[in-house]
PDB file of N, CA and C in Angstrom:
ATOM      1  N   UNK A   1      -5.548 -14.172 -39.367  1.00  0.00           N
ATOM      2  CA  UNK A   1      -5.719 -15.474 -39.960  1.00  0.00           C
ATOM      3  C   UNK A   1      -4.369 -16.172 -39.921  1.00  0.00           C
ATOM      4  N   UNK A   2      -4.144 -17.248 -39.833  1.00  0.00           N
ATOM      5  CA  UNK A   2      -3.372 -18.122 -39.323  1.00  0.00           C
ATOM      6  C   UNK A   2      -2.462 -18.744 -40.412  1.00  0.00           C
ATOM      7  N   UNK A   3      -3.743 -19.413 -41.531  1.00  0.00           N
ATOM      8  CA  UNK A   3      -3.400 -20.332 -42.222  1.00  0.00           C
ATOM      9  C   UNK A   3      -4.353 -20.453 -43.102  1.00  0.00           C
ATOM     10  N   UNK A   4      -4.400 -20.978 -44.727  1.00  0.00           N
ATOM     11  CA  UNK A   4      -5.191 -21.307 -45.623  1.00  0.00           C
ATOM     12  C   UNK A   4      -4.907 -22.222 -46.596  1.00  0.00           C
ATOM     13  N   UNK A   5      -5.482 -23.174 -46.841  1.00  0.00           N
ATOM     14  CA  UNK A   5      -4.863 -24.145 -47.620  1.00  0.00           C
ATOM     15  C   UNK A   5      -6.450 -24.509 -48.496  1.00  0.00           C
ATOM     16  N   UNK A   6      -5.812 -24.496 -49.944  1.00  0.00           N
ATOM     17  CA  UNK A   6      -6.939 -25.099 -50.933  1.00  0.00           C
ATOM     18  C   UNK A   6      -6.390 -26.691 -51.663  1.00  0.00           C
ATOM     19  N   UNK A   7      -7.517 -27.278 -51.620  1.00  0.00           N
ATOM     20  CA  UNK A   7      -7.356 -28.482 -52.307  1.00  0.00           C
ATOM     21  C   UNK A   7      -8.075 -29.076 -53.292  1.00  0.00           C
ATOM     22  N   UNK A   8      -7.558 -29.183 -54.462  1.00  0.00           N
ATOM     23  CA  UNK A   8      -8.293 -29.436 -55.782  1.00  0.00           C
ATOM     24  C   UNK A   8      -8.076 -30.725 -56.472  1.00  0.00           C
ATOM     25  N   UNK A   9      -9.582 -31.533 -56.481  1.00  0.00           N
ATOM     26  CA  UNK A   9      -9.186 -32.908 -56.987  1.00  0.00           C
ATOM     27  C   UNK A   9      -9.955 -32.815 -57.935  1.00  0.00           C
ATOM     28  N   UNK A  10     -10.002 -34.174 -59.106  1.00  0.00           N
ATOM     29  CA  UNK A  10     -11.092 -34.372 -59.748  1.00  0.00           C
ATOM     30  C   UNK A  10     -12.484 -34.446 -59.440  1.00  0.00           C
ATOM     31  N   UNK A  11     -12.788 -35.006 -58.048  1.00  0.00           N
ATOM     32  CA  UNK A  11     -14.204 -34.821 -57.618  1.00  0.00           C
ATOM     33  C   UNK A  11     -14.128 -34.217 -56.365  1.00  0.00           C
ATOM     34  N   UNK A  12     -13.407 -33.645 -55.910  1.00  0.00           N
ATOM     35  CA  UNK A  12     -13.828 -32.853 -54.822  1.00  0.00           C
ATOM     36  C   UNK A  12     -12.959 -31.495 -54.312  1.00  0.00           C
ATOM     37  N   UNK A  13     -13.488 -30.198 -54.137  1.00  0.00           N
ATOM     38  CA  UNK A  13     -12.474 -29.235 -53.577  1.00  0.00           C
ATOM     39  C   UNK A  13     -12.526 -28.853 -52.222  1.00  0.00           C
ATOM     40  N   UNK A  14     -11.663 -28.798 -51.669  1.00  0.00           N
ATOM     41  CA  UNK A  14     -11.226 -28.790 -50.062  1.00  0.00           C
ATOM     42  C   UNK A  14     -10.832 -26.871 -49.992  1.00  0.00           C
ATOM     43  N   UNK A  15     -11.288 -26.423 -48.660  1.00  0.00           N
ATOM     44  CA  UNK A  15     -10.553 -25.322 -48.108  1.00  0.00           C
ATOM     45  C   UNK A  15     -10.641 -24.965 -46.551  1.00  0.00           C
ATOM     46  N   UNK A  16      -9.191 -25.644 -46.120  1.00  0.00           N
ATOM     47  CA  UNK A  16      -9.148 -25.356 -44.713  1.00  0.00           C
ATOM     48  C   UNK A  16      -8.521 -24.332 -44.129  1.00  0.00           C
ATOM     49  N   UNK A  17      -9.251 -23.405 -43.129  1.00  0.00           N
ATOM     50  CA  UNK A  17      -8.770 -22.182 -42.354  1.00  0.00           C
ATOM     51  C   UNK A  17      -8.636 -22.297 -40.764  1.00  0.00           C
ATOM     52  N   UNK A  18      -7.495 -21.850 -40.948  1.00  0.00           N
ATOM     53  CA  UNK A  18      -7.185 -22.190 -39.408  1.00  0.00           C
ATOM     54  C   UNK A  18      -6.998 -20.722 -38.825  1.00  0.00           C
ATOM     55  N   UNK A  19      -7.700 -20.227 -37.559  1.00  0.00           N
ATOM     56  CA  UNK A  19      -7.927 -18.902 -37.621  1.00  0.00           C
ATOM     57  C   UNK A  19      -6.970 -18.979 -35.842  1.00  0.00           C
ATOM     58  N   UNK A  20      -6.997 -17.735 -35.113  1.00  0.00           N
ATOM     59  CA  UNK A  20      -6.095 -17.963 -33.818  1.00  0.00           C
ATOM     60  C   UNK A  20      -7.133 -16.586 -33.069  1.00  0.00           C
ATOM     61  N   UNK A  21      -7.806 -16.372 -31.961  1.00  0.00           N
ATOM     62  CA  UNK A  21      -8.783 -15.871 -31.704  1.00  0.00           C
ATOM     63  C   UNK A  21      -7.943 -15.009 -29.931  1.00  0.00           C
ATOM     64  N   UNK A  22      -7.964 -14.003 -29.941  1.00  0.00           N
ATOM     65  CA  UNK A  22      -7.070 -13.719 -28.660  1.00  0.00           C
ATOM     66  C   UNK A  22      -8.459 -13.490 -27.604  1.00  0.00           C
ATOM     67  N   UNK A  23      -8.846 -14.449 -26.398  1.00  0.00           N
ATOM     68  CA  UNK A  23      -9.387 -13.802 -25.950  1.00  0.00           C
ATOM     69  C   UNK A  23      -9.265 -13.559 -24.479  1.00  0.00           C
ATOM     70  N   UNK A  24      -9.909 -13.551 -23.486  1.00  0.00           N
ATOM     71  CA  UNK A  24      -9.933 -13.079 -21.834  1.00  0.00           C
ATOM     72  C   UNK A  24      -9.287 -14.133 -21.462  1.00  0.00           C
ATOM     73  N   UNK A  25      -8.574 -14.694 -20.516  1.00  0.00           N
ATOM     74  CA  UNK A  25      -8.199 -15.927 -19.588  1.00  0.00           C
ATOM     75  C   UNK A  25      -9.516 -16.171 -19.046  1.00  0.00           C
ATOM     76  N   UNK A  26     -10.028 -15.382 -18.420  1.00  0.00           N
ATOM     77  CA  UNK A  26     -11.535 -16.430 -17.489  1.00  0.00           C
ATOM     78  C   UNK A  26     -11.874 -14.046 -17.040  1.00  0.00           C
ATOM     79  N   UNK A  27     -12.893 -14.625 -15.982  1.00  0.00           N
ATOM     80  CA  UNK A  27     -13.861 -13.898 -16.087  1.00  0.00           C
ATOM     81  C   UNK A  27     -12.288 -13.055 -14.816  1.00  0.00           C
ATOM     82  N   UNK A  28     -12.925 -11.732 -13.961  1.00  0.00           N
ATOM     83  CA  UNK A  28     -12.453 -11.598 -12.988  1.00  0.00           C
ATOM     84  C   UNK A  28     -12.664 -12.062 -11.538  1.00  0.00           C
ATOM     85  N   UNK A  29     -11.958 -12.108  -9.974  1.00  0.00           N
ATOM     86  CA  UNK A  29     -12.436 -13.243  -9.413  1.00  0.00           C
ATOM     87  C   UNK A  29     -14.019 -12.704  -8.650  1.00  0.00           C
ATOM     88  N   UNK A  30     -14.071 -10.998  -8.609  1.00  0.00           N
ATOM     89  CA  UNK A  30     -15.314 -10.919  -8.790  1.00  0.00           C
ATOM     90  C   UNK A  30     -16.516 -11.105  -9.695  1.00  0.00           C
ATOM     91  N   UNK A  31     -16.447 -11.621 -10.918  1.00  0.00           N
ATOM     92  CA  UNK A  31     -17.006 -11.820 -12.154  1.00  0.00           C
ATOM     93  C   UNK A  31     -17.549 -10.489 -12.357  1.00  0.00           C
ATOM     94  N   UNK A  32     -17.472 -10.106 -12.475  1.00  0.00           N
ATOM     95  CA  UNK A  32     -17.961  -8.662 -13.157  1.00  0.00           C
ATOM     96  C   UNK A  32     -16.903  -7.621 -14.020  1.00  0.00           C
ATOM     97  N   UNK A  33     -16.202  -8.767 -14.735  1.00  0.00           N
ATOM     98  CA  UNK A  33     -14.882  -7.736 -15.654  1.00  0.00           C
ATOM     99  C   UNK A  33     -14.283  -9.057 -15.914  1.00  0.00           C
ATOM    100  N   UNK A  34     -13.702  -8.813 -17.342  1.00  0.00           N
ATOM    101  CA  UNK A  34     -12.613  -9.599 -18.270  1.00  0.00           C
ATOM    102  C   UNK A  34     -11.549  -9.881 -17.535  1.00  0.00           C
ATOM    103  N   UNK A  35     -10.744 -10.961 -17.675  1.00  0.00           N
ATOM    104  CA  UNK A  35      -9.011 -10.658 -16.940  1.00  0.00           C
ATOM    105  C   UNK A  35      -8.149 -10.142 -17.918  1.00  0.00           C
ATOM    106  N   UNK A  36      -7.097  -9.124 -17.634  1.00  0.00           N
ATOM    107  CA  UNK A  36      -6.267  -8.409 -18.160  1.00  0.00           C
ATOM    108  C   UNK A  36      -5.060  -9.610 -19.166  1.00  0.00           C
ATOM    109  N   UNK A  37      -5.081 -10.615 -18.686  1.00  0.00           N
ATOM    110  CA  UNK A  37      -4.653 -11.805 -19.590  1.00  0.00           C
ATOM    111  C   UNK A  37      -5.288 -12.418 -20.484  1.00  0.00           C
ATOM    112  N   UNK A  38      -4.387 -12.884 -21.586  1.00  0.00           N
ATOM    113  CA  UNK A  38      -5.060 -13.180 -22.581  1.00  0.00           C
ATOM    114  C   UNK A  38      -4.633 -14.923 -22.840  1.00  0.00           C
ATOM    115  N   UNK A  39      -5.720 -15.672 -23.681  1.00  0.00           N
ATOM    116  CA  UNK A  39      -5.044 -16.764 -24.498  1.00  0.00           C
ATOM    117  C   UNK A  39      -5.635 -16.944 -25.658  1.00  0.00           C
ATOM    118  N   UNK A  40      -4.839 -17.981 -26.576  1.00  0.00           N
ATOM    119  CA  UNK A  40      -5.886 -18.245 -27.798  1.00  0.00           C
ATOM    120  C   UNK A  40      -6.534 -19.159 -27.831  1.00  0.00           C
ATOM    121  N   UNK A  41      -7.718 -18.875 -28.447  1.00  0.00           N
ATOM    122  CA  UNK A  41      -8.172 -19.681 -29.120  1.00  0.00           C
ATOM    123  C   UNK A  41      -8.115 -20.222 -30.504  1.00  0.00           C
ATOM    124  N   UNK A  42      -7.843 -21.530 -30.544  1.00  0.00           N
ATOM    125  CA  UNK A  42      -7.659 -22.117 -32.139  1.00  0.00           C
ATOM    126  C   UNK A  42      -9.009 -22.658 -32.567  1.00  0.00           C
ATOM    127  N   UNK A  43      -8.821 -22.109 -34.114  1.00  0.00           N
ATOM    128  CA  UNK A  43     -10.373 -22.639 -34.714  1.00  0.00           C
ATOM    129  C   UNK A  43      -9.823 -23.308 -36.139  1.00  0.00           C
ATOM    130  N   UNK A  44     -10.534 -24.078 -36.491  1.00  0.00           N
ATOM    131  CA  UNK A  44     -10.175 -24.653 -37.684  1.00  0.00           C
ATOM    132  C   UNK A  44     -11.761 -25.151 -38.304  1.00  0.00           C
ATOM    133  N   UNK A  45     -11.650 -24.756 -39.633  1.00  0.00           N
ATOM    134  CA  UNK A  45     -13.052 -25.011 -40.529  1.00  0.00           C
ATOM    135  C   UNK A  45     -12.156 -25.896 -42.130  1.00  0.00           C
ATOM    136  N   UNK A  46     -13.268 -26.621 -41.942  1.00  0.00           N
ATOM    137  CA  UNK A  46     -13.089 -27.243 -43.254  1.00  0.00           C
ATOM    138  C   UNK A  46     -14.230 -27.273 -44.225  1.00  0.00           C
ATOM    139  N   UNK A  47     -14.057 -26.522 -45.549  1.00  0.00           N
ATOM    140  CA  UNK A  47     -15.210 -26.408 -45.861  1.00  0.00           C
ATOM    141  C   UNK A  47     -15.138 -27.100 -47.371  1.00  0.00           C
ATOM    142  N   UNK A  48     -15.534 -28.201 -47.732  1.00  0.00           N
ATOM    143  CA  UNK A  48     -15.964 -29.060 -48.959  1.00  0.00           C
ATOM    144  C   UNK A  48     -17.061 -28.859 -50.017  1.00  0.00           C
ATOM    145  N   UNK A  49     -16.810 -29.021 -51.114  1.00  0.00           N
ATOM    146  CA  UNK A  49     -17.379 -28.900 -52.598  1.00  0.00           C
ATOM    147  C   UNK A  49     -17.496 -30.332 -53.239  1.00  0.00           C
ATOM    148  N   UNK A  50     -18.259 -31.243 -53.047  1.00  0.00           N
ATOM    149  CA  UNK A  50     -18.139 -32.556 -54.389  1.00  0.00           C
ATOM    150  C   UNK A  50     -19.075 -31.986 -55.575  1.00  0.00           C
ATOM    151  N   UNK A  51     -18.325 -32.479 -56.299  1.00  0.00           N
ATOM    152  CA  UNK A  51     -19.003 -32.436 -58.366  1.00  0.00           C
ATOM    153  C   UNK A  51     -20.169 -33.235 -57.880  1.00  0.00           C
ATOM    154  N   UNK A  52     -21.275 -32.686 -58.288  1.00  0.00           N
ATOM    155  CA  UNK A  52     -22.335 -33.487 -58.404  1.00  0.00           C
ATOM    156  C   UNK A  52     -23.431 -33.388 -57.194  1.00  0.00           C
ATOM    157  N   UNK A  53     -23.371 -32.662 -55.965  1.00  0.00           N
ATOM    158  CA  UNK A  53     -23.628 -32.756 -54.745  1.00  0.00           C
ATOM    159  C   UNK A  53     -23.974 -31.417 -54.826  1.00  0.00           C
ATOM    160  N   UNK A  54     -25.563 -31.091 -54.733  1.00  0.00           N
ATOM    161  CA  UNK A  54     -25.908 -29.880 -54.070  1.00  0.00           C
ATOM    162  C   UNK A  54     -25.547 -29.448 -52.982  1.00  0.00           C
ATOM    163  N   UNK A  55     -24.769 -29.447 -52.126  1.00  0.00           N
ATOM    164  CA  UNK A  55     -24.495 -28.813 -51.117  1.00  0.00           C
ATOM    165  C   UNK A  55     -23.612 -28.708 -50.508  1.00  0.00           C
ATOM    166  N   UNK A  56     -23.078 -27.939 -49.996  1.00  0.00           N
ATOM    167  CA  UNK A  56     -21.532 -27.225 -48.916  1.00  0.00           C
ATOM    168  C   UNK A  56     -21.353 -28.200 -47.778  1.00  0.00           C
ATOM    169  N   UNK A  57     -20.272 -28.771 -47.421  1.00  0.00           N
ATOM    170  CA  UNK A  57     -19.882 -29.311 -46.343  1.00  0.00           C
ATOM    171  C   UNK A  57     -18.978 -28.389 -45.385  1.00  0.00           C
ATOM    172  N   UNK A  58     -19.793 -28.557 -44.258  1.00  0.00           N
ATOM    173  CA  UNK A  58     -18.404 -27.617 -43.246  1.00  0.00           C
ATOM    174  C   UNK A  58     -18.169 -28.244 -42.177  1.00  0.00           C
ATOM    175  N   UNK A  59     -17.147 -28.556 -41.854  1.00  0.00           N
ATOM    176  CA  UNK A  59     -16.869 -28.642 -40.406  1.00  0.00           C
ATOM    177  C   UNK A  59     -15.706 -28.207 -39.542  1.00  0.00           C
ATOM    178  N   UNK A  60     -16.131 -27.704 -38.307  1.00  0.00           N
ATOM    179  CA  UNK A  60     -15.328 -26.994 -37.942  1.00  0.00           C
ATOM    180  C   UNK A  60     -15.052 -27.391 -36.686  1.00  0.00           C
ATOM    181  N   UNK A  61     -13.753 -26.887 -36.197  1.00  0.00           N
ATOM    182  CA  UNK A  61     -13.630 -27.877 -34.317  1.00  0.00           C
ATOM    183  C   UNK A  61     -12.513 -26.666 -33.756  1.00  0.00           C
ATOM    184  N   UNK A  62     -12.792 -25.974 -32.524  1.00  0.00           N
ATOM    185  CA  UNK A  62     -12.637 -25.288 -31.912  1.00  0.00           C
ATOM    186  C   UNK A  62     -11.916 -25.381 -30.864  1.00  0.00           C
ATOM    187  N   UNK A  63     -10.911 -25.230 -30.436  1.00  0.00           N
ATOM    188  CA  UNK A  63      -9.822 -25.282 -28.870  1.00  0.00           C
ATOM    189  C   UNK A  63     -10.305 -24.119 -27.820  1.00  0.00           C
ATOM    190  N   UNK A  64     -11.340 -24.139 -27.166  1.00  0.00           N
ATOM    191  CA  UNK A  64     -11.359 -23.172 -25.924  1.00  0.00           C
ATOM    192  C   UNK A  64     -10.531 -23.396 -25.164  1.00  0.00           C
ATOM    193  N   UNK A  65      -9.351 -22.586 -24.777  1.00  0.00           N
ATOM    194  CA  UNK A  65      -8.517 -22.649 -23.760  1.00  0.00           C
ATOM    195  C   UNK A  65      -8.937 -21.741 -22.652  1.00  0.00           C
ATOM    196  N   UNK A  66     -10.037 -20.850 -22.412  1.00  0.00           N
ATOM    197  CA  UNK A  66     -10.202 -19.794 -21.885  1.00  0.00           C
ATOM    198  C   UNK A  66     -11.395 -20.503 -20.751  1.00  0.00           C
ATOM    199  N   UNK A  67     -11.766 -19.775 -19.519  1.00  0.00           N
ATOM    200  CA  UNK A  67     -12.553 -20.242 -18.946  1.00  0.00           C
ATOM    201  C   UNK A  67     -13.483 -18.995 -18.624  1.00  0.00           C
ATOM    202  N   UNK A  68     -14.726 -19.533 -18.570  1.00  0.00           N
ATOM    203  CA  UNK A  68     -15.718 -18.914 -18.482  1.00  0.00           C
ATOM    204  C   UNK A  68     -16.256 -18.023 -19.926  1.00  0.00           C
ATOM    205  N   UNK A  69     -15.722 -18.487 -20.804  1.00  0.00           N
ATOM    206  CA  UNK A  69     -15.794 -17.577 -21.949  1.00  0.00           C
ATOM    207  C   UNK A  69     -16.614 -18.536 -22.730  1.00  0.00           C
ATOM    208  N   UNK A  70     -17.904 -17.820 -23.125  1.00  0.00           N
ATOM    209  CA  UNK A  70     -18.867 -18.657 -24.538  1.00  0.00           C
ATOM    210  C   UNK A  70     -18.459 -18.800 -26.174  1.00  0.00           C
ATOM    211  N   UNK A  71     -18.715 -19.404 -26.802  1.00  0.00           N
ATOM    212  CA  UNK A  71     -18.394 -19.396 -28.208  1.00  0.00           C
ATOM    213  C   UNK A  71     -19.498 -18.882 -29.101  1.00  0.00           C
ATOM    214  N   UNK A  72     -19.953 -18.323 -29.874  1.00  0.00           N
ATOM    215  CA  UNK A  72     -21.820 -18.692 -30.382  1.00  0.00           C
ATOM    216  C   UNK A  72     -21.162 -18.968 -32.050  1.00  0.00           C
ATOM    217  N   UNK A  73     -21.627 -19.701 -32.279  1.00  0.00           N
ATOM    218  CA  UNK A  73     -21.859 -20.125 -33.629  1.00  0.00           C
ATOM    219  C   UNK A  73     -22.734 -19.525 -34.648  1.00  0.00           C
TER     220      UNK A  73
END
């Protein structure tokens, strides 16, 4: 984990995570195997609380630097 930051107001609480994800560079040039190189991936979520509001806010936004590599949510 990267980073964590909480934020506390009168009507609303904030908590953003910024996470760093090591994964493959791209596939191999036969595709059938990982490459022995790596990069990161950056992720960042923001996840919100308002007084009064049934429900969780999240949003999150993702840096794929890697190719050929999926994300799943």
């Amino acid at each position: 984990m990267k980073r964590i930051v909480v934020r506390k107001g009168p009507v609303q609480q904030s908590l953003d995570v910024e996470l760093e994800l090591a994964a493959p560079v791209s596939l191999t040039q036969e595709r059938d195997g990982r490459s022995r190189e790596s990069v990161k991936i950056l992720i960042h979520s923001t996840v919100t609380l308002m007084n009064g509001v049934p429900r969780v806010d999240i949003s999150t936004s993702v840096d794929n630097n890697a190719s050929d590599h999926r994300l799943r949510v």
